[in-house]
PDBML (XML) file of the C-alpha atoms, coordinates in Angstrom:
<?xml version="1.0" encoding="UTF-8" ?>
<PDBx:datablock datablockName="MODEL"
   xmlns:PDBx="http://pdbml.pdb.org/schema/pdbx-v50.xsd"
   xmlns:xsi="http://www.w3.org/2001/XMLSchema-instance"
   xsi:schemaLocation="http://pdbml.pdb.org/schema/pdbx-v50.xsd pdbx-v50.xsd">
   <PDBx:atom_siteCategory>
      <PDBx:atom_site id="1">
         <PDBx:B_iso_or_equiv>0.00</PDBx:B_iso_or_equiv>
         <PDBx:Cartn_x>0.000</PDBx:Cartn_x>
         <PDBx:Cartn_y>0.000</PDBx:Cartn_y>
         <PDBx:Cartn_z>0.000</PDBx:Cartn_z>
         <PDBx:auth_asym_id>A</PDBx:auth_asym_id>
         <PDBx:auth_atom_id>CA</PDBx:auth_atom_id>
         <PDBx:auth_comp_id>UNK</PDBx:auth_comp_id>
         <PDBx:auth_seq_id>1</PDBx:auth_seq_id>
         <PDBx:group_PDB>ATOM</PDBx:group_PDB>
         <PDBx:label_alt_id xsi:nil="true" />
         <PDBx:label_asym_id>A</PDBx:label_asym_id>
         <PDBx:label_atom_id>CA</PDBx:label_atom_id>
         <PDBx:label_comp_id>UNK</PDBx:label_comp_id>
         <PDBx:label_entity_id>1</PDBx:label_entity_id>
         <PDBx:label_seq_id>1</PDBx:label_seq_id>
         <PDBx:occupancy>1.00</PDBx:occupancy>
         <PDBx:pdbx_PDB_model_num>1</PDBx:pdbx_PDB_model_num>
         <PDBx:type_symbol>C</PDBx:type_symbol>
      </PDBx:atom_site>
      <PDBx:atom_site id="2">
         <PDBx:B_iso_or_equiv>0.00</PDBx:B_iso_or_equiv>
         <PDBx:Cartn_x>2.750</PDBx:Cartn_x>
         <PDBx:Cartn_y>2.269</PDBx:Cartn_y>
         <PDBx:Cartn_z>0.509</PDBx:Cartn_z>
         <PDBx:auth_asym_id>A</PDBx:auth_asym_id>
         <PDBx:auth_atom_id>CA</PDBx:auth_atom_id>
         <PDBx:auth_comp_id>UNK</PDBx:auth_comp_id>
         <PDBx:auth_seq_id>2</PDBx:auth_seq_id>
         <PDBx:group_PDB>ATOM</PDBx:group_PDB>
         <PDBx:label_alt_id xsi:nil="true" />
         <PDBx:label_asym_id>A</PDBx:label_asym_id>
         <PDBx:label_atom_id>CA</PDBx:label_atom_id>
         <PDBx:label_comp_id>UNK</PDBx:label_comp_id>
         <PDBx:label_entity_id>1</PDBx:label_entity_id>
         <PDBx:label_seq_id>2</PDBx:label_seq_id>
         <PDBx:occupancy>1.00</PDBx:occupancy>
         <PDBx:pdbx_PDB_model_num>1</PDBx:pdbx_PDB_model_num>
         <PDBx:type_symbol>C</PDBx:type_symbol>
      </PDBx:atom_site>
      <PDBx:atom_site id="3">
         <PDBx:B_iso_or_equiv>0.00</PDBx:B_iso_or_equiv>
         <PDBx:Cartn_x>4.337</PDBx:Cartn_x>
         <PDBx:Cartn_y>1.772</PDBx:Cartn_y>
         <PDBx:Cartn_z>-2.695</PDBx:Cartn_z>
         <PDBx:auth_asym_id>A</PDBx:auth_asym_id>
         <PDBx:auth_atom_id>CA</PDBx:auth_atom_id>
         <PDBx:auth_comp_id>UNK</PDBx:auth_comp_id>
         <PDBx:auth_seq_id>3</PDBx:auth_seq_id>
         <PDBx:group_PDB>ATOM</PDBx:group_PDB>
         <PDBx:label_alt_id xsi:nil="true" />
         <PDBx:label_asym_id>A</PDBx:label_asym_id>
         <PDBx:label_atom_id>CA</PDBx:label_atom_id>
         <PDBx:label_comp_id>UNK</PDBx:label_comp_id>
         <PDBx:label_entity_id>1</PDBx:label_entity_id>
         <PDBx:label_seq_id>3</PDBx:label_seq_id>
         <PDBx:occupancy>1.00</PDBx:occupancy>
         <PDBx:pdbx_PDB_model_num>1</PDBx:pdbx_PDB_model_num>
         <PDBx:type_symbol>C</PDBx:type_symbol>
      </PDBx:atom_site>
      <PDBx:atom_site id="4">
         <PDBx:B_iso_or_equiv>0.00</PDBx:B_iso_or_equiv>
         <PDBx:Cartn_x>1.347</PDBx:Cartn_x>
         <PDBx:Cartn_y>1.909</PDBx:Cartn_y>
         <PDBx:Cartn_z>-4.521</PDBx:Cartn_z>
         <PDBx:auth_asym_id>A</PDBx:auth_asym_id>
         <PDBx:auth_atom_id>CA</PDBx:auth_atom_id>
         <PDBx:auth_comp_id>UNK</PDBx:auth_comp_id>
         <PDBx:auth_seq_id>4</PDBx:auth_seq_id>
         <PDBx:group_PDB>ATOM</PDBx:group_PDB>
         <PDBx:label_alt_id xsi:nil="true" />
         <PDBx:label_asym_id>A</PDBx:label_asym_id>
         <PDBx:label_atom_id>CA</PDBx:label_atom_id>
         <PDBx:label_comp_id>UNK</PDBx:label_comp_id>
         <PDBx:label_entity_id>1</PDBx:label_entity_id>
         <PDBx:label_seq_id>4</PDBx:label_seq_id>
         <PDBx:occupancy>1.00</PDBx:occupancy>
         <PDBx:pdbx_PDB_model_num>1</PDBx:pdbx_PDB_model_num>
         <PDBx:type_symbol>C</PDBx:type_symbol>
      </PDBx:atom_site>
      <PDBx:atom_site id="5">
         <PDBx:B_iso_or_equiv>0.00</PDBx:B_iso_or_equiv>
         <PDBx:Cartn_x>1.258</PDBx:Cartn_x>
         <PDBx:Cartn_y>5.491</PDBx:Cartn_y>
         <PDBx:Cartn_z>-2.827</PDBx:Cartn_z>
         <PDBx:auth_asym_id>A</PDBx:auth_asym_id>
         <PDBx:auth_atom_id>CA</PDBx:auth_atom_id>
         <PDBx:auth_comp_id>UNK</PDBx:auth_comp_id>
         <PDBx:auth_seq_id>5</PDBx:auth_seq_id>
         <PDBx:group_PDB>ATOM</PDBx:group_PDB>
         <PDBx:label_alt_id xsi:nil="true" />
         <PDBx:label_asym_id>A</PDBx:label_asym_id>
         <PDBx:label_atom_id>CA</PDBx:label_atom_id>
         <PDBx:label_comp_id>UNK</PDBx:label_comp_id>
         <PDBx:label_entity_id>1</PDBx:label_entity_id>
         <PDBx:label_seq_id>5</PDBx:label_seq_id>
         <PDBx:occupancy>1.00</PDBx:occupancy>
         <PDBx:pdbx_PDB_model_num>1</PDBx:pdbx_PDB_model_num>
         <PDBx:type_symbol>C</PDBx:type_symbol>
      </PDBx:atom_site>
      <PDBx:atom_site id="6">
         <PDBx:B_iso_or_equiv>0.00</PDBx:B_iso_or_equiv>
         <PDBx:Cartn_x>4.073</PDBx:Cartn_x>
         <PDBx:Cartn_y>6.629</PDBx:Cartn_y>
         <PDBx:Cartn_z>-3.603</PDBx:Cartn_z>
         <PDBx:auth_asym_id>A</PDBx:auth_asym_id>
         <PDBx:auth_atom_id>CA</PDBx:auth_atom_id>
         <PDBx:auth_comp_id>UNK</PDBx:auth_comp_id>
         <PDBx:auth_seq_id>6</PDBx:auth_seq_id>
         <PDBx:group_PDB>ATOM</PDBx:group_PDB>
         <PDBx:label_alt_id xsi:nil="true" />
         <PDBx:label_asym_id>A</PDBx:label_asym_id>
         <PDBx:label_atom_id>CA</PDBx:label_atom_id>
         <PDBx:label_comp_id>UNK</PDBx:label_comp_id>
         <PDBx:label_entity_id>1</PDBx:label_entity_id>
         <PDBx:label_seq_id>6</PDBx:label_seq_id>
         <PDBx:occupancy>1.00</PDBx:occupancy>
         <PDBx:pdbx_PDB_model_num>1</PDBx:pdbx_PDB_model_num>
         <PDBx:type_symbol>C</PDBx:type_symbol>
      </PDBx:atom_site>
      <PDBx:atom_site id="7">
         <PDBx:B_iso_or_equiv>0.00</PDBx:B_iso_or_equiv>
         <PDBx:Cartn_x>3.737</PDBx:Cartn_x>
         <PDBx:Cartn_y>5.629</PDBx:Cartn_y>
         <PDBx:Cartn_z>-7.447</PDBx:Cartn_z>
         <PDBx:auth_asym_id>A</PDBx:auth_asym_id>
         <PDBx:auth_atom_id>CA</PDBx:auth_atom_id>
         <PDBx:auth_comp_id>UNK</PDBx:auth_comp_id>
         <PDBx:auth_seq_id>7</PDBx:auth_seq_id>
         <PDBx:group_PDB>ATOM</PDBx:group_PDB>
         <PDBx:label_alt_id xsi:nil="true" />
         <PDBx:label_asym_id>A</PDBx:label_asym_id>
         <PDBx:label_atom_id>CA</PDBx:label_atom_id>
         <PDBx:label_comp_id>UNK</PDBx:label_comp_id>
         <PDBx:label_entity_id>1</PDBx:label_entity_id>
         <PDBx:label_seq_id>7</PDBx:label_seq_id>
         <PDBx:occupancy>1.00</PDBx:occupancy>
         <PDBx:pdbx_PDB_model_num>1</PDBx:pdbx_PDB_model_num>
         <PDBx:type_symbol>C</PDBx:type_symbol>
      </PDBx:atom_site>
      <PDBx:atom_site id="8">
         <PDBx:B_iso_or_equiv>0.00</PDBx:B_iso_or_equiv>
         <PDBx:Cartn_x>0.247</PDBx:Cartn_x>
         <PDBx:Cartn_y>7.832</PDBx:Cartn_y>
         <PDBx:Cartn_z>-6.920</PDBx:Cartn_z>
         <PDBx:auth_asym_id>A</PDBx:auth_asym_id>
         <PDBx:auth_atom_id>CA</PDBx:auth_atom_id>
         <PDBx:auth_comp_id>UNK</PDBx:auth_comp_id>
         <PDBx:auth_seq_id>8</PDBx:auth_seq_id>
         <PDBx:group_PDB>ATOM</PDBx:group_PDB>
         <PDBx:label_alt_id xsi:nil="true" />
         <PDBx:label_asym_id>A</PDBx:label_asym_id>
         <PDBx:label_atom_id>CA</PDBx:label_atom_id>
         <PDBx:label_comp_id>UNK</PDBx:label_comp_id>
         <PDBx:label_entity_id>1</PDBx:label_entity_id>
         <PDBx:label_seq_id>8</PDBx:label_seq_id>
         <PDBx:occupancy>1.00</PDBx:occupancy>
         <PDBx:pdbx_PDB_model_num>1</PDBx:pdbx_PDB_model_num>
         <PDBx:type_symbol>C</PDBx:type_symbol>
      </PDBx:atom_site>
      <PDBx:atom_site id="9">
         <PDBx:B_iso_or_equiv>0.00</PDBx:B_iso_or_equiv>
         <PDBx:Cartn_x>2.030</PDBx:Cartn_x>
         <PDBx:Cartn_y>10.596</PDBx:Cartn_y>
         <PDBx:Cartn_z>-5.211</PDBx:Cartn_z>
         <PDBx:auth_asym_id>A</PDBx:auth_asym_id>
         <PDBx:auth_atom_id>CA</PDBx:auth_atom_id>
         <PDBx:auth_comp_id>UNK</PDBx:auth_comp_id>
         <PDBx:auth_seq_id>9</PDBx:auth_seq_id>
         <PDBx:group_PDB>ATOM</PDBx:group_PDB>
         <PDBx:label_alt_id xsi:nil="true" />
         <PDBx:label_asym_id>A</PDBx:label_asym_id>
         <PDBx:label_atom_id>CA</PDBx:label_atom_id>
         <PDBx:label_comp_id>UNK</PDBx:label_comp_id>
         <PDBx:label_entity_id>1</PDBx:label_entity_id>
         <PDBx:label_seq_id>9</PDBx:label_seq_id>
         <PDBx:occupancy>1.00</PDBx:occupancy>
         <PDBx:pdbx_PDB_model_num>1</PDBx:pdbx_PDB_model_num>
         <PDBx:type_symbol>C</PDBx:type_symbol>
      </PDBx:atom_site>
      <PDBx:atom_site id="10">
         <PDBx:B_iso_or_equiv>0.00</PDBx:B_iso_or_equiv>
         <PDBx:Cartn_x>5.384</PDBx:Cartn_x>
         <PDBx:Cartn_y>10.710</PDBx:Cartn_y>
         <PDBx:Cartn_z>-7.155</PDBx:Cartn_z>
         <PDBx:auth_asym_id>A</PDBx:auth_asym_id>
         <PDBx:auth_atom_id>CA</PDBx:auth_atom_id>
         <PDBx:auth_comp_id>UNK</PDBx:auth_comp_id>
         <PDBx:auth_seq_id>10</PDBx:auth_seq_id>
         <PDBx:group_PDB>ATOM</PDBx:group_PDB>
         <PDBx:label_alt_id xsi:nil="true" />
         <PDBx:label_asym_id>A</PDBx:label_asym_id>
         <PDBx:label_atom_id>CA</PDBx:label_atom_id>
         <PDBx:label_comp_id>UNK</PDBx:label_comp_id>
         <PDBx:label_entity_id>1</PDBx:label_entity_id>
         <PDBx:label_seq_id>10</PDBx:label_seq_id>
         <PDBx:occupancy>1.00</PDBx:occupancy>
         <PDBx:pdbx_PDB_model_num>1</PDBx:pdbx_PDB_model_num>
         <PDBx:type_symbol>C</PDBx:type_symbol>
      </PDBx:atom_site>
      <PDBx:atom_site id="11">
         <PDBx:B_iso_or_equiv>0.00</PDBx:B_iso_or_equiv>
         <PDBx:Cartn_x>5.301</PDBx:Cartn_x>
         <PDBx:Cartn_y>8.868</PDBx:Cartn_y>
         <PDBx:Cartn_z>-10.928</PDBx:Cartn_z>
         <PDBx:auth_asym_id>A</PDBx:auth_asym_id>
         <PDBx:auth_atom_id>CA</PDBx:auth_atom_id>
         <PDBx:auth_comp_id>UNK</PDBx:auth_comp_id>
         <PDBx:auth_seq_id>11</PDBx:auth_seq_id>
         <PDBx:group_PDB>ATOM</PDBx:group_PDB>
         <PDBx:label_alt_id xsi:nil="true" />
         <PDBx:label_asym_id>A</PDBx:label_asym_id>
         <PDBx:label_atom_id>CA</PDBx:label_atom_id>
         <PDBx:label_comp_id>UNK</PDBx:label_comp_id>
         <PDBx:label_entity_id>1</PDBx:label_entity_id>
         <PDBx:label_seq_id>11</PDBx:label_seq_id>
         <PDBx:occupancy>1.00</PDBx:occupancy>
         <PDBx:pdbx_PDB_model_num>1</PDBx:pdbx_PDB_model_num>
         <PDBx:type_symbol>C</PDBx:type_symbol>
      </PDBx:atom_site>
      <PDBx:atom_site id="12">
         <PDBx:B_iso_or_equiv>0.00</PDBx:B_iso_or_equiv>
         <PDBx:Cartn_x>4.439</PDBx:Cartn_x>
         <PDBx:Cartn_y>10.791</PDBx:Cartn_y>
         <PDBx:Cartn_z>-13.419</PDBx:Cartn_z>
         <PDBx:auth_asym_id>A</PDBx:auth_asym_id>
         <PDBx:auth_atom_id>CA</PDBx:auth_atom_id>
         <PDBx:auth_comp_id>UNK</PDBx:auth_comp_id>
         <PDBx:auth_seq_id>12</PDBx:auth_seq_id>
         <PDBx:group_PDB>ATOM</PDBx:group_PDB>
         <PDBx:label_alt_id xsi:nil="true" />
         <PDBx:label_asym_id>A</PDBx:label_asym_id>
         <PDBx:label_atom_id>CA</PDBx:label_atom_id>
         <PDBx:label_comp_id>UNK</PDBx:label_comp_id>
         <PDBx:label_entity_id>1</PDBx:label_entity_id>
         <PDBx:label_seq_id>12</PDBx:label_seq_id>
         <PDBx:occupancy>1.00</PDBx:occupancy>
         <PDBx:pdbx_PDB_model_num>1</PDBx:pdbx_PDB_model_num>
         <PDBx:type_symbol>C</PDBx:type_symbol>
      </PDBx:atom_site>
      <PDBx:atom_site id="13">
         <PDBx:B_iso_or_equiv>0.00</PDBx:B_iso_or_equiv>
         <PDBx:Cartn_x>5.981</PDBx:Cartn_x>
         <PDBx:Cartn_y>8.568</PDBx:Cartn_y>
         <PDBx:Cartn_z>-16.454</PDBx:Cartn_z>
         <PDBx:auth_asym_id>A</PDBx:auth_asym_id>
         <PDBx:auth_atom_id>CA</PDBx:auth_atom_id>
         <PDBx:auth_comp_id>UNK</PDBx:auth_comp_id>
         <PDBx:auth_seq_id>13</PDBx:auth_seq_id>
         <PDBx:group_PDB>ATOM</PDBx:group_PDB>
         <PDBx:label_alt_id xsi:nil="true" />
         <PDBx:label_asym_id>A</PDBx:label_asym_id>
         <PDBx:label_atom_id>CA</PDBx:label_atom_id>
         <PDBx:label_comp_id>UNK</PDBx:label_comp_id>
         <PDBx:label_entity_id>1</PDBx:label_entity_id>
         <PDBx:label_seq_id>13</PDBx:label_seq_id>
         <PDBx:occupancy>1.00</PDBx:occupancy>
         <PDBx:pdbx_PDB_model_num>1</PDBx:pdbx_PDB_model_num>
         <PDBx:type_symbol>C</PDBx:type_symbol>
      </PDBx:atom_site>
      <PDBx:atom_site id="14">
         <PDBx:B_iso_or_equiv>0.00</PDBx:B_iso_or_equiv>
         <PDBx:Cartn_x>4.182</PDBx:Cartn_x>
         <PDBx:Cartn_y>6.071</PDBx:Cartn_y>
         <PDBx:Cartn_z>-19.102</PDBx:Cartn_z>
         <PDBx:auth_asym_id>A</PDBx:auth_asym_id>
         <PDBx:auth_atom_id>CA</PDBx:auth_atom_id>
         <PDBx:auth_comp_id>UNK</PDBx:auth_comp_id>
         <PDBx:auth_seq_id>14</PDBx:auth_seq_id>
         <PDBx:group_PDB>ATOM</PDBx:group_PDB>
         <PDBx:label_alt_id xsi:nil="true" />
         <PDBx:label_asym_id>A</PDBx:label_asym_id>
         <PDBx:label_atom_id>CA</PDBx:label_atom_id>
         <PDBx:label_comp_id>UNK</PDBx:label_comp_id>
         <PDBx:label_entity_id>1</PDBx:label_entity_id>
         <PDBx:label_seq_id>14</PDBx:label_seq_id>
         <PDBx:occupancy>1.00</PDBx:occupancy>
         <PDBx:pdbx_PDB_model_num>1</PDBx:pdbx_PDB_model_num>
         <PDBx:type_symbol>C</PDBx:type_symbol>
      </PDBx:atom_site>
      <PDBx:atom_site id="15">
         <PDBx:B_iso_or_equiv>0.00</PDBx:B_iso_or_equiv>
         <PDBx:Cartn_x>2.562</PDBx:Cartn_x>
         <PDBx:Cartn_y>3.436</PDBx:Cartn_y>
         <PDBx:Cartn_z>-17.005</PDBx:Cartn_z>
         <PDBx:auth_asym_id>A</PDBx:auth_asym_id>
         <PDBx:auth_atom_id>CA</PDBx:auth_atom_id>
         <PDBx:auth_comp_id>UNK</PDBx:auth_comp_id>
         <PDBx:auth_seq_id>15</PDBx:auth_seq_id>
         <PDBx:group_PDB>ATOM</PDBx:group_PDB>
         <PDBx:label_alt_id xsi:nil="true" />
         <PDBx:label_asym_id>A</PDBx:label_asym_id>
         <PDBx:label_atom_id>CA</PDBx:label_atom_id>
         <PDBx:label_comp_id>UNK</PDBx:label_comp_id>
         <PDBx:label_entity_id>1</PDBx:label_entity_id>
         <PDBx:label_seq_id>15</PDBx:label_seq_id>
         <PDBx:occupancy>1.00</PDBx:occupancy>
         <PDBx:pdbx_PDB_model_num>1</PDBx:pdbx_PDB_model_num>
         <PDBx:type_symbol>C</PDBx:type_symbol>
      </PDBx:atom_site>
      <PDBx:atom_site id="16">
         <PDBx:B_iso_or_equiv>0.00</PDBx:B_iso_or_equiv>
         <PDBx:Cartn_x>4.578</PDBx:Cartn_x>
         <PDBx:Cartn_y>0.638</PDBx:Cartn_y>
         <PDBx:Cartn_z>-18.069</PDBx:Cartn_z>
         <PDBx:auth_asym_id>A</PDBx:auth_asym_id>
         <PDBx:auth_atom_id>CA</PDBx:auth_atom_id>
         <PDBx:auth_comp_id>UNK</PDBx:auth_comp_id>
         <PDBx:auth_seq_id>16</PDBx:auth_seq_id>
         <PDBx:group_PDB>ATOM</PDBx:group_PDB>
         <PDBx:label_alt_id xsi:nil="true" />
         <PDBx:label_asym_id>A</PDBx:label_asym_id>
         <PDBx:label_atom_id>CA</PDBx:label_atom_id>
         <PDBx:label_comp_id>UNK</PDBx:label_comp_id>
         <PDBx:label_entity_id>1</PDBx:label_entity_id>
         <PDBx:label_seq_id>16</PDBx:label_seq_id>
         <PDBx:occupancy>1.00</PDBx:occupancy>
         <PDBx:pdbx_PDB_model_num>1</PDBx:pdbx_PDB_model_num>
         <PDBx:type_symbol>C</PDBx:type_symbol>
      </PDBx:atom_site>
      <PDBx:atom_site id="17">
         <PDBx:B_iso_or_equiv>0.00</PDBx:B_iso_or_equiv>
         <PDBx:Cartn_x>5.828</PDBx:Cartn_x>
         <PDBx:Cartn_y>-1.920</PDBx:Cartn_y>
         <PDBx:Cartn_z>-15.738</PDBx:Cartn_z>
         <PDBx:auth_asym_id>A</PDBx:auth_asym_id>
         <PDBx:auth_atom_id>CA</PDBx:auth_atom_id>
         <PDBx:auth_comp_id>UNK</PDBx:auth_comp_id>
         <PDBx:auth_seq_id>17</PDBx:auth_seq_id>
         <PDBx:group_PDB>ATOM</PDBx:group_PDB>
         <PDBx:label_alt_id xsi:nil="true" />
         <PDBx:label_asym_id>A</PDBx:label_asym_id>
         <PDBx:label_atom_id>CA</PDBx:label_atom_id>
         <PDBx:label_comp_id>UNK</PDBx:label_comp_id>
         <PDBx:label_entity_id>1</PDBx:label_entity_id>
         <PDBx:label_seq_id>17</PDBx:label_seq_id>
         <PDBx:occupancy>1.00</PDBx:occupancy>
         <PDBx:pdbx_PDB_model_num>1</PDBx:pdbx_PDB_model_num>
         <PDBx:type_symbol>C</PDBx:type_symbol>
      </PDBx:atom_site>
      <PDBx:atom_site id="18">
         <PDBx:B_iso_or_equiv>0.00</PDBx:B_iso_or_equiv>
         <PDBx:Cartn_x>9.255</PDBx:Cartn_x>
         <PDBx:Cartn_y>-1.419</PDBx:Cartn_y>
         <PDBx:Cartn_z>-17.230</PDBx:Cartn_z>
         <PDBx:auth_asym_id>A</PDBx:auth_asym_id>
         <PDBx:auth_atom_id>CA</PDBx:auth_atom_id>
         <PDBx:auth_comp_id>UNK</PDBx:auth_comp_id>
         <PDBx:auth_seq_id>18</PDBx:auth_seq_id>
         <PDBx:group_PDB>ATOM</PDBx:group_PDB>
         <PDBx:label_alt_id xsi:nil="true" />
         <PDBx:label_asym_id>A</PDBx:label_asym_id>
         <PDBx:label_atom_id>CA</PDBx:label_atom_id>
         <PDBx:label_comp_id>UNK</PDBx:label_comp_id>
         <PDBx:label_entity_id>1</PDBx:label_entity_id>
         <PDBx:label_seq_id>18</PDBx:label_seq_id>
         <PDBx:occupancy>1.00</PDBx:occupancy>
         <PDBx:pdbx_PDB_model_num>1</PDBx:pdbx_PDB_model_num>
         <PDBx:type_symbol>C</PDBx:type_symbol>
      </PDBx:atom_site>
      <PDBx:atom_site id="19">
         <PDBx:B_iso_or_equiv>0.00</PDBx:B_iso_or_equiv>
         <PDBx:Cartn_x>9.379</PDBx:Cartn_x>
         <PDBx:Cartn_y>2.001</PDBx:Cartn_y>
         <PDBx:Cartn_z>-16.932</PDBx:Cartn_z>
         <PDBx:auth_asym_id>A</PDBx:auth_asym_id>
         <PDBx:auth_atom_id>CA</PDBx:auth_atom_id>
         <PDBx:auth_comp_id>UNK</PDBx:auth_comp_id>
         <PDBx:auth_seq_id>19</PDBx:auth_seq_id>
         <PDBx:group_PDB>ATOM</PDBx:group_PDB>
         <PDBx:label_alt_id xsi:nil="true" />
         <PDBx:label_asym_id>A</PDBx:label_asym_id>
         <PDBx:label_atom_id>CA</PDBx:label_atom_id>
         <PDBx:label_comp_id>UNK</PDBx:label_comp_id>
         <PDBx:label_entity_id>1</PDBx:label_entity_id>
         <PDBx:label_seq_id>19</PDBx:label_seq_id>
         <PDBx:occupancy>1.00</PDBx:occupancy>
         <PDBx:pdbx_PDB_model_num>1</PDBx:pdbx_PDB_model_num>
         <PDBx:type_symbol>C</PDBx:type_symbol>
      </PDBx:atom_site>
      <PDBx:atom_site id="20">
         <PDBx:B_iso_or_equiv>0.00</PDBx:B_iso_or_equiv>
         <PDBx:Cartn_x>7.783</PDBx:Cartn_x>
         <PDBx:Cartn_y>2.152</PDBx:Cartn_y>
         <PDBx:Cartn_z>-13.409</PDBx:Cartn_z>
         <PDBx:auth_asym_id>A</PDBx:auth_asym_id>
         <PDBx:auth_atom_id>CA</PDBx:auth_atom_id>
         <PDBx:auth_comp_id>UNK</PDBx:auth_comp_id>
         <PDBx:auth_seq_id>20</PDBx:auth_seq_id>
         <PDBx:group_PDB>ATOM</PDBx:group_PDB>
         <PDBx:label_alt_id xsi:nil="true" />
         <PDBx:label_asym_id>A</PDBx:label_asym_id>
         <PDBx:label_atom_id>CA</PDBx:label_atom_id>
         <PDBx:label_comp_id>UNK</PDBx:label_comp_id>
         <PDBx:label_entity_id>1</PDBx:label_entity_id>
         <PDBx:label_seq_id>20</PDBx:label_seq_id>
         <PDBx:occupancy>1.00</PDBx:occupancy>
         <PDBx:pdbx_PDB_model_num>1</PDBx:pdbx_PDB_model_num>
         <PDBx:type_symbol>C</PDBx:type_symbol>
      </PDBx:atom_site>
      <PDBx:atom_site id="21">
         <PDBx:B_iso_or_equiv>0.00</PDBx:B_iso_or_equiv>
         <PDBx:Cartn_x>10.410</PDBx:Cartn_x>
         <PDBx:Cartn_y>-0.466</PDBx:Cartn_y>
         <PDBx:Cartn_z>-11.854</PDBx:Cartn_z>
         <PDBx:auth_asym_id>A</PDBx:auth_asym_id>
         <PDBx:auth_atom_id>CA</PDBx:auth_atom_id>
         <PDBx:auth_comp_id>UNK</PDBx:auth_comp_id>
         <PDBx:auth_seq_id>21</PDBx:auth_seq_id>
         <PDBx:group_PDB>ATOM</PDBx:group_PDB>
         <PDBx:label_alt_id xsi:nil="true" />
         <PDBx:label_asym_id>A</PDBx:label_asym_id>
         <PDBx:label_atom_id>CA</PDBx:label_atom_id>
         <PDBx:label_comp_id>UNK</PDBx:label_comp_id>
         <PDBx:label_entity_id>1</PDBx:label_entity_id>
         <PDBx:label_seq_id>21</PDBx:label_seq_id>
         <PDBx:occupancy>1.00</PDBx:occupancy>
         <PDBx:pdbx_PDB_model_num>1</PDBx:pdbx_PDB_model_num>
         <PDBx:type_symbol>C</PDBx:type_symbol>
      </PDBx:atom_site>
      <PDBx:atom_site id="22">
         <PDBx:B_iso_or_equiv>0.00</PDBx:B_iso_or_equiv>
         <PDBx:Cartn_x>12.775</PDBx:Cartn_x>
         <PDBx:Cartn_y>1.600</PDBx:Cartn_y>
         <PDBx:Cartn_z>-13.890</PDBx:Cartn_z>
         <PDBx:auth_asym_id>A</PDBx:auth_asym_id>
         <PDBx:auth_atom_id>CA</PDBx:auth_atom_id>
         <PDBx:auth_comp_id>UNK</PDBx:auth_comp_id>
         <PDBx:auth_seq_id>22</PDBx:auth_seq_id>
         <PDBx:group_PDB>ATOM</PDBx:group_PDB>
         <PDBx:label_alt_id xsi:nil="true" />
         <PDBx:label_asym_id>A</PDBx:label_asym_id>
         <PDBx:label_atom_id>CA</PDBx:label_atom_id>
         <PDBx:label_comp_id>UNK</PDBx:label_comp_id>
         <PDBx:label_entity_id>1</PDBx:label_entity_id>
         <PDBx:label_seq_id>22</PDBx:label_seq_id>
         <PDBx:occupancy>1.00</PDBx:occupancy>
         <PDBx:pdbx_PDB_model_num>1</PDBx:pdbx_PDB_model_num>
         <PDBx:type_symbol>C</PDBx:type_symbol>
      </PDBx:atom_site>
      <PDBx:atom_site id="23">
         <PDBx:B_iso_or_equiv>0.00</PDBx:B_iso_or_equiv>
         <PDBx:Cartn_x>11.748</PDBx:Cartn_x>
         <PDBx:Cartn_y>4.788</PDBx:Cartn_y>
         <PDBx:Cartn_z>-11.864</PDBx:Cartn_z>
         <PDBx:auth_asym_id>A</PDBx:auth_asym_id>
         <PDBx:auth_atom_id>CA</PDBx:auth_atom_id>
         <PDBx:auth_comp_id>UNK</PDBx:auth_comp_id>
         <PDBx:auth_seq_id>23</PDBx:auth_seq_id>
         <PDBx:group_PDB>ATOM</PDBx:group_PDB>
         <PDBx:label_alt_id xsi:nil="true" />
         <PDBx:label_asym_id>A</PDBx:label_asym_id>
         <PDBx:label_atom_id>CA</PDBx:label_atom_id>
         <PDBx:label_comp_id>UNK</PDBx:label_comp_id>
         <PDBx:label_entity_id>1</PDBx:label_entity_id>
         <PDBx:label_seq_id>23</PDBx:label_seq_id>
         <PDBx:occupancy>1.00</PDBx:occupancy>
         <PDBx:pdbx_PDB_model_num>1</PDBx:pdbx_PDB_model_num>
         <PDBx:type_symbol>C</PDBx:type_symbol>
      </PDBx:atom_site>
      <PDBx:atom_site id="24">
         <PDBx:B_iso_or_equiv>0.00</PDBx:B_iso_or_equiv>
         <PDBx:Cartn_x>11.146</PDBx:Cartn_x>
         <PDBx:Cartn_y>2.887</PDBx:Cartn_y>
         <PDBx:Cartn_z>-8.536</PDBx:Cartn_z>
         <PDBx:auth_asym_id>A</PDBx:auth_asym_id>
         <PDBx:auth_atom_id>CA</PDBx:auth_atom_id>
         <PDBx:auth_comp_id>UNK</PDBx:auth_comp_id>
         <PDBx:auth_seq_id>24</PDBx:auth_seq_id>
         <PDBx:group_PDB>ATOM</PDBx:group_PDB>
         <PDBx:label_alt_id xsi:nil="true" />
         <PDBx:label_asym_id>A</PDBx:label_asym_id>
         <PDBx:label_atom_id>CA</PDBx:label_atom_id>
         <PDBx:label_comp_id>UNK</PDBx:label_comp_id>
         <PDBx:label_entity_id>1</PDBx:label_entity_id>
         <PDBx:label_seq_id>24</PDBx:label_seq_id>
         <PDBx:occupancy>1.00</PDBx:occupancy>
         <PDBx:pdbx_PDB_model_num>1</PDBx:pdbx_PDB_model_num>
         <PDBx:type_symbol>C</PDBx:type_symbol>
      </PDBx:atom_site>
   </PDBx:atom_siteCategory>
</PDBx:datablock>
């Protein structure tokens, strides 16, 4: 829950699971 908030909160890239892991 509180990495799904902070992808809410603080990703603003293509939601792509490759590009989200990339960020996180």
């Amino acid at each position: 829950m509180k990495i799904t908030e902070i992808i809410k909160t603080d990703y603003t890239g293509l939601l792509v699971k490759k590009e989200m892991m990339k960020w996180l």
